[in-house]
N, C-alpha and C. Protein backbone atom coordinates (compact mmCIF):
# COMPACT_ATOMS: atom_id res chain seq x y z
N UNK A 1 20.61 -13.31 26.69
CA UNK A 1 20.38 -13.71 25.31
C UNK A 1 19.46 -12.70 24.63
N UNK A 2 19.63 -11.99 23.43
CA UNK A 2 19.21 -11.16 22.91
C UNK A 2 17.80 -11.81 21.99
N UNK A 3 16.20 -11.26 22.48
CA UNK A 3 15.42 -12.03 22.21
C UNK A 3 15.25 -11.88 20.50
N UNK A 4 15.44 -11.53 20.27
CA UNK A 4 15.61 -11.60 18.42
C UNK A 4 16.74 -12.63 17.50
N UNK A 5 17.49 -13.76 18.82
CA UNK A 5 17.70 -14.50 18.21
C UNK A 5 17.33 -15.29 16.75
N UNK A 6 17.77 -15.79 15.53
CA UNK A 6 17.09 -16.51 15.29
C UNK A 6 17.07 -18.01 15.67
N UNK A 7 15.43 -18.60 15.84
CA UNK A 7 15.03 -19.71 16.31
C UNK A 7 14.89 -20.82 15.07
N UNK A 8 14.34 -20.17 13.99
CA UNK A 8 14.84 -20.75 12.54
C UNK A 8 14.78 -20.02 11.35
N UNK A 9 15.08 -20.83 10.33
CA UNK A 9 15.03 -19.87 9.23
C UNK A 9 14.20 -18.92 8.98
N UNK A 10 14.16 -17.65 9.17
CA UNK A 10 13.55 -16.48 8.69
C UNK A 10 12.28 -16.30 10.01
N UNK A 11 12.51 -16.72 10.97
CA UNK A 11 11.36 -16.17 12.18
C UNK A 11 12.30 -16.34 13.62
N UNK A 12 12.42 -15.40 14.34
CA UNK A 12 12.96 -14.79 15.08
C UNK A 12 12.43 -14.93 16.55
N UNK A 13 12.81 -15.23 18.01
CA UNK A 13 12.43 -15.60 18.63
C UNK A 13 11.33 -14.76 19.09
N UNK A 14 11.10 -13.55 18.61
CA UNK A 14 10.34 -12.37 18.88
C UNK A 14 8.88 -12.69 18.13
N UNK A 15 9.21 -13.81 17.16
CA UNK A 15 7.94 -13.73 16.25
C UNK A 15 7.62 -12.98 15.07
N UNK A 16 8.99 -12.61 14.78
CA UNK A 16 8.98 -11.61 13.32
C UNK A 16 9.69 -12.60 12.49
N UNK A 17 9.14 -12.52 11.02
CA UNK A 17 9.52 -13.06 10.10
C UNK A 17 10.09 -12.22 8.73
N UNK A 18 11.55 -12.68 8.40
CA UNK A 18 12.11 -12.16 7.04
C UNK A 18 11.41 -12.76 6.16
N UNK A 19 10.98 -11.73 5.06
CA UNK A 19 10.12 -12.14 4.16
C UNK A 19 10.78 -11.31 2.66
N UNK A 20 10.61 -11.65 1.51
CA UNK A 20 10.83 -11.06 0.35
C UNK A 20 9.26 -11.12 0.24
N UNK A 21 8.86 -9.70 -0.01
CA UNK A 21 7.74 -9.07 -0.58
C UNK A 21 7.75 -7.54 -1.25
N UNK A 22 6.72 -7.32 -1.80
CA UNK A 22 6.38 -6.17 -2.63
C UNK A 22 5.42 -5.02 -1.66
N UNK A 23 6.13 -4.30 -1.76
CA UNK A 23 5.30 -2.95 -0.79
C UNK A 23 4.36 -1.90 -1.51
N UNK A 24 3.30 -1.67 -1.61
CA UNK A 24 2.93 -0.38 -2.79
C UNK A 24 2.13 0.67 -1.26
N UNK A 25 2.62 1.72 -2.00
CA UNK A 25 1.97 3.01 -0.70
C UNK A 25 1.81 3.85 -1.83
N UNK A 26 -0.04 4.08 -1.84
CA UNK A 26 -0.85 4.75 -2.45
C UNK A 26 -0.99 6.19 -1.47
N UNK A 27 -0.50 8.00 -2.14
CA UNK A 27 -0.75 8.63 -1.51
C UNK A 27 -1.86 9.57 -2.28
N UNK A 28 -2.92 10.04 -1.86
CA UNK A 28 -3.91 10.67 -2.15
C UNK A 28 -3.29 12.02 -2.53
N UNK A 29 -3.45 12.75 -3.76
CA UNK A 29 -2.79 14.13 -3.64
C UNK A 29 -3.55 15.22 -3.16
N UNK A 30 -2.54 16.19 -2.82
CA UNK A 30 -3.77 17.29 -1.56
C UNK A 30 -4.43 17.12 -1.34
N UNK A 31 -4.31 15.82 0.09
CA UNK A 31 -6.07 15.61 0.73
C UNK A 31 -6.14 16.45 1.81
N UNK A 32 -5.23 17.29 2.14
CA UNK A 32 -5.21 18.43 3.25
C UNK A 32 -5.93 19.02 2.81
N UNK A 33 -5.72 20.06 1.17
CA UNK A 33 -6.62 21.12 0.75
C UNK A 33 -7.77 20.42 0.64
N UNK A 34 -8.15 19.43 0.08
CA UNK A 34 -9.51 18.43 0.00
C UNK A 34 -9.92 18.94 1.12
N UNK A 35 -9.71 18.67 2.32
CA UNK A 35 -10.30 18.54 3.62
C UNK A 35 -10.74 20.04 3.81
N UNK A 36 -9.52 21.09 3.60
CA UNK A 36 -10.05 22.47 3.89
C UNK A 36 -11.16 23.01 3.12
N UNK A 37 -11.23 22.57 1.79
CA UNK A 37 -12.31 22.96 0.74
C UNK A 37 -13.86 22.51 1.08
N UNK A 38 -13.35 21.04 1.58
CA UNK A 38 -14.91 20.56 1.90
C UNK A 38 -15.65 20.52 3.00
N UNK A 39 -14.67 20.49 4.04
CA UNK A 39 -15.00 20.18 5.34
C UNK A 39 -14.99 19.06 5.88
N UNK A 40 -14.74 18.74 7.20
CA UNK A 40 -14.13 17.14 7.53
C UNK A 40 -15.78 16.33 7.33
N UNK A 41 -16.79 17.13 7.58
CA UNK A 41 -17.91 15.87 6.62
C UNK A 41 -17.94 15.23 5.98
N UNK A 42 -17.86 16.27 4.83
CA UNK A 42 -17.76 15.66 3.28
C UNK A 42 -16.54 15.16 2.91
N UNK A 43 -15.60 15.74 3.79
CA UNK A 43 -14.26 14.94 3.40
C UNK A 43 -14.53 13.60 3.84
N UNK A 44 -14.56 12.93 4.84
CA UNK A 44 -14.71 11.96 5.70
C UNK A 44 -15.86 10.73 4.31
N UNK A 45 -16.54 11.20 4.17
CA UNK A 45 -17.45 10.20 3.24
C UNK A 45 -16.94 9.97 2.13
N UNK A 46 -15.75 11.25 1.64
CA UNK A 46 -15.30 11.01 0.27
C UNK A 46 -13.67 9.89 0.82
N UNK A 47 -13.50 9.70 1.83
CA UNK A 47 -12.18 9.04 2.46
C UNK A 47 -13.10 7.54 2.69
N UNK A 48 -14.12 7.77 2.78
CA UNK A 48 -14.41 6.47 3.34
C UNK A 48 -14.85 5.51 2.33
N UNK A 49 -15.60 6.16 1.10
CA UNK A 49 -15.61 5.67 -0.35
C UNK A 49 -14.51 5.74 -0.85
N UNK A 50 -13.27 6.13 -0.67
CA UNK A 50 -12.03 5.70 -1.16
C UNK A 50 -11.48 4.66 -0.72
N UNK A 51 -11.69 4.31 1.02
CA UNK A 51 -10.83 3.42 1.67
C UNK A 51 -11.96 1.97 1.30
N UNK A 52 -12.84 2.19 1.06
CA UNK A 52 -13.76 0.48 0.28
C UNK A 52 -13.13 0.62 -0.92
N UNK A 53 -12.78 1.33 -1.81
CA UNK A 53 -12.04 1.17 -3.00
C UNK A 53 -10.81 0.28 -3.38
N UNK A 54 -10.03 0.79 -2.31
CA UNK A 54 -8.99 0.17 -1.91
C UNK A 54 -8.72 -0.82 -1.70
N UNK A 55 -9.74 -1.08 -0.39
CA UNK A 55 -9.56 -2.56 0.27
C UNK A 55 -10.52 -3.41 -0.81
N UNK A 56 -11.43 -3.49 -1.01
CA UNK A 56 -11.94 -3.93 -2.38
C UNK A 56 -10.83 -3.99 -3.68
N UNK A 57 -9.85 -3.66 -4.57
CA UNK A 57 -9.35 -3.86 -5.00
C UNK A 57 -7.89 -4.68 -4.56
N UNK A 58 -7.49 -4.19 -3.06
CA UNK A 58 -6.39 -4.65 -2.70
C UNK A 58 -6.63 -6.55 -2.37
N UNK A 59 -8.12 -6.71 -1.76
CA UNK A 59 -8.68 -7.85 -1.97
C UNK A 59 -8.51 -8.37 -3.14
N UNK A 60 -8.92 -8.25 -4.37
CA UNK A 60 -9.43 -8.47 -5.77
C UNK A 60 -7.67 -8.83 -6.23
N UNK A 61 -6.76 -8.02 -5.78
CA UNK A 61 -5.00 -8.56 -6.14
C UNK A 61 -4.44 -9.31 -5.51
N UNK A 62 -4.62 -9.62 -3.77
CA UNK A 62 -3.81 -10.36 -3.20
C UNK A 62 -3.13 -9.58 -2.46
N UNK A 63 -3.60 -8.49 -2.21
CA UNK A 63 -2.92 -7.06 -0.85
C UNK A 63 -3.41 -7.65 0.43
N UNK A 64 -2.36 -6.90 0.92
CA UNK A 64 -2.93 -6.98 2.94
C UNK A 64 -2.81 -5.78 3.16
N UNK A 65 -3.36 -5.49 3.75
CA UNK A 65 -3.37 -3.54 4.67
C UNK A 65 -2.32 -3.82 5.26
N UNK A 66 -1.80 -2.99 5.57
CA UNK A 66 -0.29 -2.86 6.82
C UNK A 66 -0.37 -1.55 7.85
N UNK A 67 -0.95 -0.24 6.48
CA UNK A 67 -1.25 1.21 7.84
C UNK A 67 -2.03 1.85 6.51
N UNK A 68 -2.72 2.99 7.11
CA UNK A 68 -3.32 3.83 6.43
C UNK A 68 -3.36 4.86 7.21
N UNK A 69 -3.31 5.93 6.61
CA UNK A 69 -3.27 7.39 6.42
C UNK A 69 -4.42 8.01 5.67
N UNK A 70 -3.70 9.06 4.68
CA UNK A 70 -5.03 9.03 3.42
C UNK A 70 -4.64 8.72 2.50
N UNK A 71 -3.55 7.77 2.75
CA UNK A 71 -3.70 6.74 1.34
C UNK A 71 -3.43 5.16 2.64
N UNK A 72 -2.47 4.60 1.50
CA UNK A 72 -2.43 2.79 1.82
C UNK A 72 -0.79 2.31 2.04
N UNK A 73 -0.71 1.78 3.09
CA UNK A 73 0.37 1.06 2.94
C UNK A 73 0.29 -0.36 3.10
N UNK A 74 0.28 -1.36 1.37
CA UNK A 74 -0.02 -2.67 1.02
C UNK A 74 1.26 -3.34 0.74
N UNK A 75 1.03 -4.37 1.31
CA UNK A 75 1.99 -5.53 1.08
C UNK A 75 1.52 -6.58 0.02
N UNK A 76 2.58 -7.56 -0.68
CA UNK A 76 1.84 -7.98 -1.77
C UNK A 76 3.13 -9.14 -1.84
N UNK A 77 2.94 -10.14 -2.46
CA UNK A 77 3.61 -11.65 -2.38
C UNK A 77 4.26 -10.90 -3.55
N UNK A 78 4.00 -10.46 -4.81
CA UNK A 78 4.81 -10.48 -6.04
C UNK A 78 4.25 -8.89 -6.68
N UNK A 79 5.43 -8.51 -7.30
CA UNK A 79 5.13 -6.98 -7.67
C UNK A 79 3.77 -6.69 -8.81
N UNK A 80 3.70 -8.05 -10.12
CA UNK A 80 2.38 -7.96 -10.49
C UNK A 80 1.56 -7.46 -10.10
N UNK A 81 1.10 -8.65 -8.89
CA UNK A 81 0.09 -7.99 -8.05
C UNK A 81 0.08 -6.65 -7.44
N UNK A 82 0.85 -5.98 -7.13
CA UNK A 82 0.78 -4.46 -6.89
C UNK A 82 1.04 -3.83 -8.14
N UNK A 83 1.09 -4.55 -9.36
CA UNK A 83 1.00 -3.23 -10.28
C UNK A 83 -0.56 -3.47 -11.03
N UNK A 84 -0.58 -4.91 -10.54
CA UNK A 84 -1.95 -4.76 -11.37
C UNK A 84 -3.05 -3.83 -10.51
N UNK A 85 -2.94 -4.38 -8.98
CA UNK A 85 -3.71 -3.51 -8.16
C UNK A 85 -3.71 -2.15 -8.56
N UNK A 86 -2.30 -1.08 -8.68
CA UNK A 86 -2.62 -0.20 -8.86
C UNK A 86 -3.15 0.40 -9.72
N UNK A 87 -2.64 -0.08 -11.32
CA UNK A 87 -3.34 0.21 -12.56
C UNK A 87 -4.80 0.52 -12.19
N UNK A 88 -5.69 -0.99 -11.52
CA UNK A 88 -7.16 -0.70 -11.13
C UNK A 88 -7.41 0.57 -10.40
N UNK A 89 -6.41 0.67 -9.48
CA UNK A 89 -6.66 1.92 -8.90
C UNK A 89 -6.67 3.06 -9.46
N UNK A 90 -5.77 3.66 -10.04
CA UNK A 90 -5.46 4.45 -10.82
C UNK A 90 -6.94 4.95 -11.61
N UNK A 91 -7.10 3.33 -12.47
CA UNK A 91 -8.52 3.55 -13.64
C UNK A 91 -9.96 4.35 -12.49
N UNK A 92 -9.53 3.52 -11.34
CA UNK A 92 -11.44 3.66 -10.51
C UNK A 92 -11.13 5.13 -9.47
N UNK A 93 -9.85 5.39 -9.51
CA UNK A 93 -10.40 6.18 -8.55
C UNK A 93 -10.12 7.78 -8.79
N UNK A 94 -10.31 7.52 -10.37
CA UNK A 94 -11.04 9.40 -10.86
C UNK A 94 -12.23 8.88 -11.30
N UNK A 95 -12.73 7.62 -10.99
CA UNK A 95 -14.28 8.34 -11.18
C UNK A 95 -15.15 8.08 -9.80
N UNK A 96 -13.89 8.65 -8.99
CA UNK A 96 -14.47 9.06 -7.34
C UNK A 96 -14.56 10.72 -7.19
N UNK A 97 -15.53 11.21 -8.03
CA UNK A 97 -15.42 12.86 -8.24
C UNK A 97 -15.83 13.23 -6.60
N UNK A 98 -15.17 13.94 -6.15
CA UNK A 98 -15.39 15.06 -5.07
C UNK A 98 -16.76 15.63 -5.34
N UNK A 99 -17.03 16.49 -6.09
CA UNK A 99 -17.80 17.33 -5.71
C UNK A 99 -18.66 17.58 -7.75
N UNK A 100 -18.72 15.96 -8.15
CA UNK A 100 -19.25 15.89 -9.54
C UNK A 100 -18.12 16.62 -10.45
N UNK A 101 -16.96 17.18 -10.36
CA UNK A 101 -16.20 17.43 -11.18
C UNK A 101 -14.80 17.88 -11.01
N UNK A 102 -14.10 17.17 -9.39
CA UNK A 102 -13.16 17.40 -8.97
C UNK A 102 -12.46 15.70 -8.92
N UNK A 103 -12.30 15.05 -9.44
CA UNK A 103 -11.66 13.65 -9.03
C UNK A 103 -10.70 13.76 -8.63
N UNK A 104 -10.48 12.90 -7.97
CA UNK A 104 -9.36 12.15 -6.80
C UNK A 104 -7.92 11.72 -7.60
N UNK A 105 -6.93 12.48 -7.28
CA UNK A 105 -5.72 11.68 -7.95
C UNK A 105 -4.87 11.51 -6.95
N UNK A 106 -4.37 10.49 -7.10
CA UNK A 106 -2.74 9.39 -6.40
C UNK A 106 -1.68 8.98 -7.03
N UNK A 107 -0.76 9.05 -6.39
CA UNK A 107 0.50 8.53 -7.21
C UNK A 107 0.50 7.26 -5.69
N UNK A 108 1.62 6.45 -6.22
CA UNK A 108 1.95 5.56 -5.83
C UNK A 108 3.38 5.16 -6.09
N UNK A 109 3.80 4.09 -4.95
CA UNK A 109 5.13 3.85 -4.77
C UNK A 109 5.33 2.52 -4.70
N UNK A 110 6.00 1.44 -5.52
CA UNK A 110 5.66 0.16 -5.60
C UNK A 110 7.61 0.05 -5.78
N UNK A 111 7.97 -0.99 -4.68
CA UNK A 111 9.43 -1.78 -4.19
C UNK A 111 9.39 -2.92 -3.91
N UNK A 112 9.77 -3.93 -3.77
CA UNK A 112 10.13 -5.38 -3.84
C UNK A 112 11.44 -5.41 -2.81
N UNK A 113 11.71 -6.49 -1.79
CA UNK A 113 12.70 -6.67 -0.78
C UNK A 113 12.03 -7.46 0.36
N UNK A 114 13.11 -7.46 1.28
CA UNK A 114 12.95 -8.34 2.17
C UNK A 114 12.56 -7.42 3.48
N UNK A 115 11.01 -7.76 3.92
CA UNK A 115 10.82 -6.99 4.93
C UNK A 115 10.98 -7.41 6.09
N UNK A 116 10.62 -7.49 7.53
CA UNK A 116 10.03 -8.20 8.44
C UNK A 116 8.97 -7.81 9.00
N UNK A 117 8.01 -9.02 9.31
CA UNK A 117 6.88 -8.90 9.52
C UNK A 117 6.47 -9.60 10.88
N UNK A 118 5.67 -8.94 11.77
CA UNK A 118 4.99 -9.52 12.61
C UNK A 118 4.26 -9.02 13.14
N UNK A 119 2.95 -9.83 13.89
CA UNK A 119 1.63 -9.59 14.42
C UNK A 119 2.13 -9.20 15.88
N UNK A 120 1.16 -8.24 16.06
CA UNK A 120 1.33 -6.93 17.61
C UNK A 120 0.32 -8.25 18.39
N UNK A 121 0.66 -8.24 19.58
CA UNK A 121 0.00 -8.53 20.83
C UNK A 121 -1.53 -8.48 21.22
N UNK A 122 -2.16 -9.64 21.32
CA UNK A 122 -3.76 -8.69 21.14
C UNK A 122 -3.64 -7.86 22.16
N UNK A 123 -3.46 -7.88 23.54
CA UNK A 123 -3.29 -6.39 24.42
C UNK A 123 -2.61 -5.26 23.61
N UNK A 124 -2.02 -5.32 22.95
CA UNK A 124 -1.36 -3.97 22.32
C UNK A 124 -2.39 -3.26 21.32
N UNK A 125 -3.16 -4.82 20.37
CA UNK A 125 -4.36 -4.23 19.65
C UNK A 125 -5.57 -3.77 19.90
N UNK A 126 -5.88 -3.99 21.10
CA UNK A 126 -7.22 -3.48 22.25
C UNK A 126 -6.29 -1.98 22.37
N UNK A 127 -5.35 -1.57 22.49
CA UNK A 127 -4.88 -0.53 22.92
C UNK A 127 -4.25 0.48 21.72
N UNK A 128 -5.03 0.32 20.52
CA UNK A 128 -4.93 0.39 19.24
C UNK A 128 -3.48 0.21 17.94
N UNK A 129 -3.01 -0.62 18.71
CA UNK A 129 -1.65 -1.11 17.70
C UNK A 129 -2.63 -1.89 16.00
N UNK A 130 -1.67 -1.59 15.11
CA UNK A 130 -2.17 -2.26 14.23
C UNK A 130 -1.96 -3.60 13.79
N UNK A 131 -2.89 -4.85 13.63
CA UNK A 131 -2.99 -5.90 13.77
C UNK A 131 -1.08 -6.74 13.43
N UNK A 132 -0.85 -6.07 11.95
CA UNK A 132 0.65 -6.41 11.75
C UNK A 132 1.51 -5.38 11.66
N UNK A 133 2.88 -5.36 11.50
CA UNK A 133 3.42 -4.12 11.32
C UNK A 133 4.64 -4.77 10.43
N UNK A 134 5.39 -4.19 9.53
CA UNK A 134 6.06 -4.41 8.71
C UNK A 134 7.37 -3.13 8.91
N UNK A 135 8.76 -3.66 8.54
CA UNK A 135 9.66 -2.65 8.57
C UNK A 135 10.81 -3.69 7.86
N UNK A 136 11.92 -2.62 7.35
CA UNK A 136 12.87 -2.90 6.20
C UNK A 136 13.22 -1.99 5.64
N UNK A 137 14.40 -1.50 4.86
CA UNK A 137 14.31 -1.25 3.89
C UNK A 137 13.42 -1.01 2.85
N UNK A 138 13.10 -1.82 2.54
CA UNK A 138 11.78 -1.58 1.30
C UNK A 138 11.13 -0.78 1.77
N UNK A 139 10.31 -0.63 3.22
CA UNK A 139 9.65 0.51 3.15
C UNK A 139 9.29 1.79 2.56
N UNK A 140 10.76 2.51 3.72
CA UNK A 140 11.03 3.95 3.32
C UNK A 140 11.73 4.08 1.89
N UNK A 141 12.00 3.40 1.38
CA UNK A 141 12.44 3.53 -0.40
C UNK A 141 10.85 3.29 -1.26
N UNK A 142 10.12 2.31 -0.73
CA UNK A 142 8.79 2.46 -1.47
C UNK A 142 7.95 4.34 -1.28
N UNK A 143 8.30 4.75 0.22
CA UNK A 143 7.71 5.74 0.81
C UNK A 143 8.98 7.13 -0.24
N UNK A 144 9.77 7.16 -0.88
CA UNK A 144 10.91 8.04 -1.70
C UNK A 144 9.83 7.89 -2.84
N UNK A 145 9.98 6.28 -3.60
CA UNK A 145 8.96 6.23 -4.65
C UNK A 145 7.84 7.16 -5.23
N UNK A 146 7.16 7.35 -3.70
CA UNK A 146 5.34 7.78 -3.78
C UNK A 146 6.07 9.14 -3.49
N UNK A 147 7.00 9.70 -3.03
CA UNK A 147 7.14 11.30 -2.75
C UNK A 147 7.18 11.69 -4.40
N UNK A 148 8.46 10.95 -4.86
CA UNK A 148 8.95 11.77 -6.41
C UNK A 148 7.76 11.24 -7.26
N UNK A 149 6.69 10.33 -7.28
CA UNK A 149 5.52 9.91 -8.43
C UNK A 149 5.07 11.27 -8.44
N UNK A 150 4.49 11.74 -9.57
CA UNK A 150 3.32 12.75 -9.69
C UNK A 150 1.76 12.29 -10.24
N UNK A 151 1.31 12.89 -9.94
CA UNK A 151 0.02 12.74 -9.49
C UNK A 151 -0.65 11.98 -10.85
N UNK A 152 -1.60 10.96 -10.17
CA UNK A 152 -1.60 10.05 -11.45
C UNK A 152 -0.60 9.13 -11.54
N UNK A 153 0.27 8.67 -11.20
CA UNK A 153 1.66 8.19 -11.67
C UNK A 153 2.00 6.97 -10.74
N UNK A 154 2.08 5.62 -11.26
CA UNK A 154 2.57 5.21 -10.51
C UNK A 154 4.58 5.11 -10.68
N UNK A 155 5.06 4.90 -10.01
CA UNK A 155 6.28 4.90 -9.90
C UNK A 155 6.86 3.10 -9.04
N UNK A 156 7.65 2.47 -10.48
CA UNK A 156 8.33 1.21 -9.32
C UNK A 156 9.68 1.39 -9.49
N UNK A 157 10.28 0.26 -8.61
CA UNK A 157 11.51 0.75 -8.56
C UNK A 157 12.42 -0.23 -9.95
N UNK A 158 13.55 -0.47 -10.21
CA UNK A 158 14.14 -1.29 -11.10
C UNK A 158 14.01 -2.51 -10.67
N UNK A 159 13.85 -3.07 -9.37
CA UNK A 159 13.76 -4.37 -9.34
C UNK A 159 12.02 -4.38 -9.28
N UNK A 160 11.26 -3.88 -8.98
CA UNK A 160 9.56 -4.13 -9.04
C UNK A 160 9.60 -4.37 -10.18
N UNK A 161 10.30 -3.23 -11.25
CA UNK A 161 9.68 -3.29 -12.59
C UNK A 161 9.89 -4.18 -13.56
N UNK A 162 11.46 -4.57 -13.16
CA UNK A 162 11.75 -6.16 -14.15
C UNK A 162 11.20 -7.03 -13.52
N UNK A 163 11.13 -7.58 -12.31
CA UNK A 163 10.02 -8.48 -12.09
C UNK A 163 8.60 -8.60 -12.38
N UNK A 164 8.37 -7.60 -12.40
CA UNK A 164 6.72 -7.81 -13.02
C UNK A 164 6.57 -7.13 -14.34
N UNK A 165 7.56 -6.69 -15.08
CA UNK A 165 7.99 -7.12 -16.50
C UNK A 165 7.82 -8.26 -17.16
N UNK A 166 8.99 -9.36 -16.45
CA UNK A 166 8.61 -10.67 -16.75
C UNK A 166 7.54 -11.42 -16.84
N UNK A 167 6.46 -10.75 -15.99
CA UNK A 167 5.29 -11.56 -15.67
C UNK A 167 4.15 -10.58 -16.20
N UNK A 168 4.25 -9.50 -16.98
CA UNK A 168 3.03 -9.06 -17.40
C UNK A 168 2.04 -9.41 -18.17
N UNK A 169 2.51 -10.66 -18.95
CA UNK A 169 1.59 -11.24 -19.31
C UNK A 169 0.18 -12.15 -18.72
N UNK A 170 0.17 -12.00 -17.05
CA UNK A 170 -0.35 -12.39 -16.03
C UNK A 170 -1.33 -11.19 -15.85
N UNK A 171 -0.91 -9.94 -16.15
CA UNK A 171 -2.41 -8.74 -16.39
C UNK A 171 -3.12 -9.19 -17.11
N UNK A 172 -3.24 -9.64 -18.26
CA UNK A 172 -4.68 -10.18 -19.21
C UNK A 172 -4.92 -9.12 -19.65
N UNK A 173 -6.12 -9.19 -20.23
CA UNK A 173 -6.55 -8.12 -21.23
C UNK A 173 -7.93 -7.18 -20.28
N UNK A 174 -8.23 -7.01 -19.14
CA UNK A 174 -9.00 -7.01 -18.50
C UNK A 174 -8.57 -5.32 -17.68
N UNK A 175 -7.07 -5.35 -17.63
CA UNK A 175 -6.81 -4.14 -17.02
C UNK A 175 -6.02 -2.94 -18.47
């Protein structure tokens, strides 16, 4: 019996669950040259005041971490919430200057679909797996998104964007 049966609707005997959610993957632009310019010191403190940025705002929307790099790969119940997240992002994180007059720019990649999701093994997470892991479709089309955005830019796809079209009146006047 093939253990990925399903056992019921949308969770799998494996413990993965089909889910419709919103993916946003924030990529930092040239944080390679960043790194060569500054040195992994100063790089490292300017990554680490970015990654409280993040998780502080991704908190503040209703994000979950999924992986990081030198940017974010966030999951999100409804695309709003990843566009409002990013907008914030976008606003806070050029006034994360490098070096008093170099700020930080990102594009981003925001998709909507049905992923699957499930939590790694605590033996696998002692052995550094990351707590959940997510895969689908949506992914690597959110990960196309963040390639073609330019810098500054967020980029969603046609279904992110009429969905949280409909609901932009849920940003407020605040972002």
């Amino acid at each position: 019996m093939n253990a990925a049966v399903q056992t019921e609707i949308g969770t799998t005997a494996n413990g993965a669950t089909s889910v419709l959610r919103t993916l946003a993957l924030c990529d930092l632009v040239d944080s390679t040259a960043l790194v060569a310019r500054l040195g992994d010191q100063r790089a490292t403190e300017v990554f680490r005041e970015h990654d409280r940025l993040v998780r502080t705002l991704s908190r503040q929307h209703g994000g979950r971490e999924i992986d990081k790099t030198d940017g974010f790969l966030l999951m999100f119940e409804r695309p709003i919430e990843a566009v409002a997240f990013a907008l914030a992002y976008q606003r806070d994180i050029a006034a994360l200057n490098v070096d008093g007059k170099t700020p930080l720019a990102a594009r981003i990649g925001i998709h909507v679909g049905d992923v699957v999701v499930w939590d790694n093994a605590a033996e696998d997470i002692r052995h550094g797996a990351k707590l959940t892991e997510v895969e689908g479709l949506v992914k690597p089309i959110t990960a196309r998104l963040t390639g073609l955005a330019l810098p500054g830019q967020i980029l969603l796809s046609g279904t992110a964007y009429d969905i949280a079209h409909s609901a932009q009146g849920e940003l407020g006047a605040t972002l």
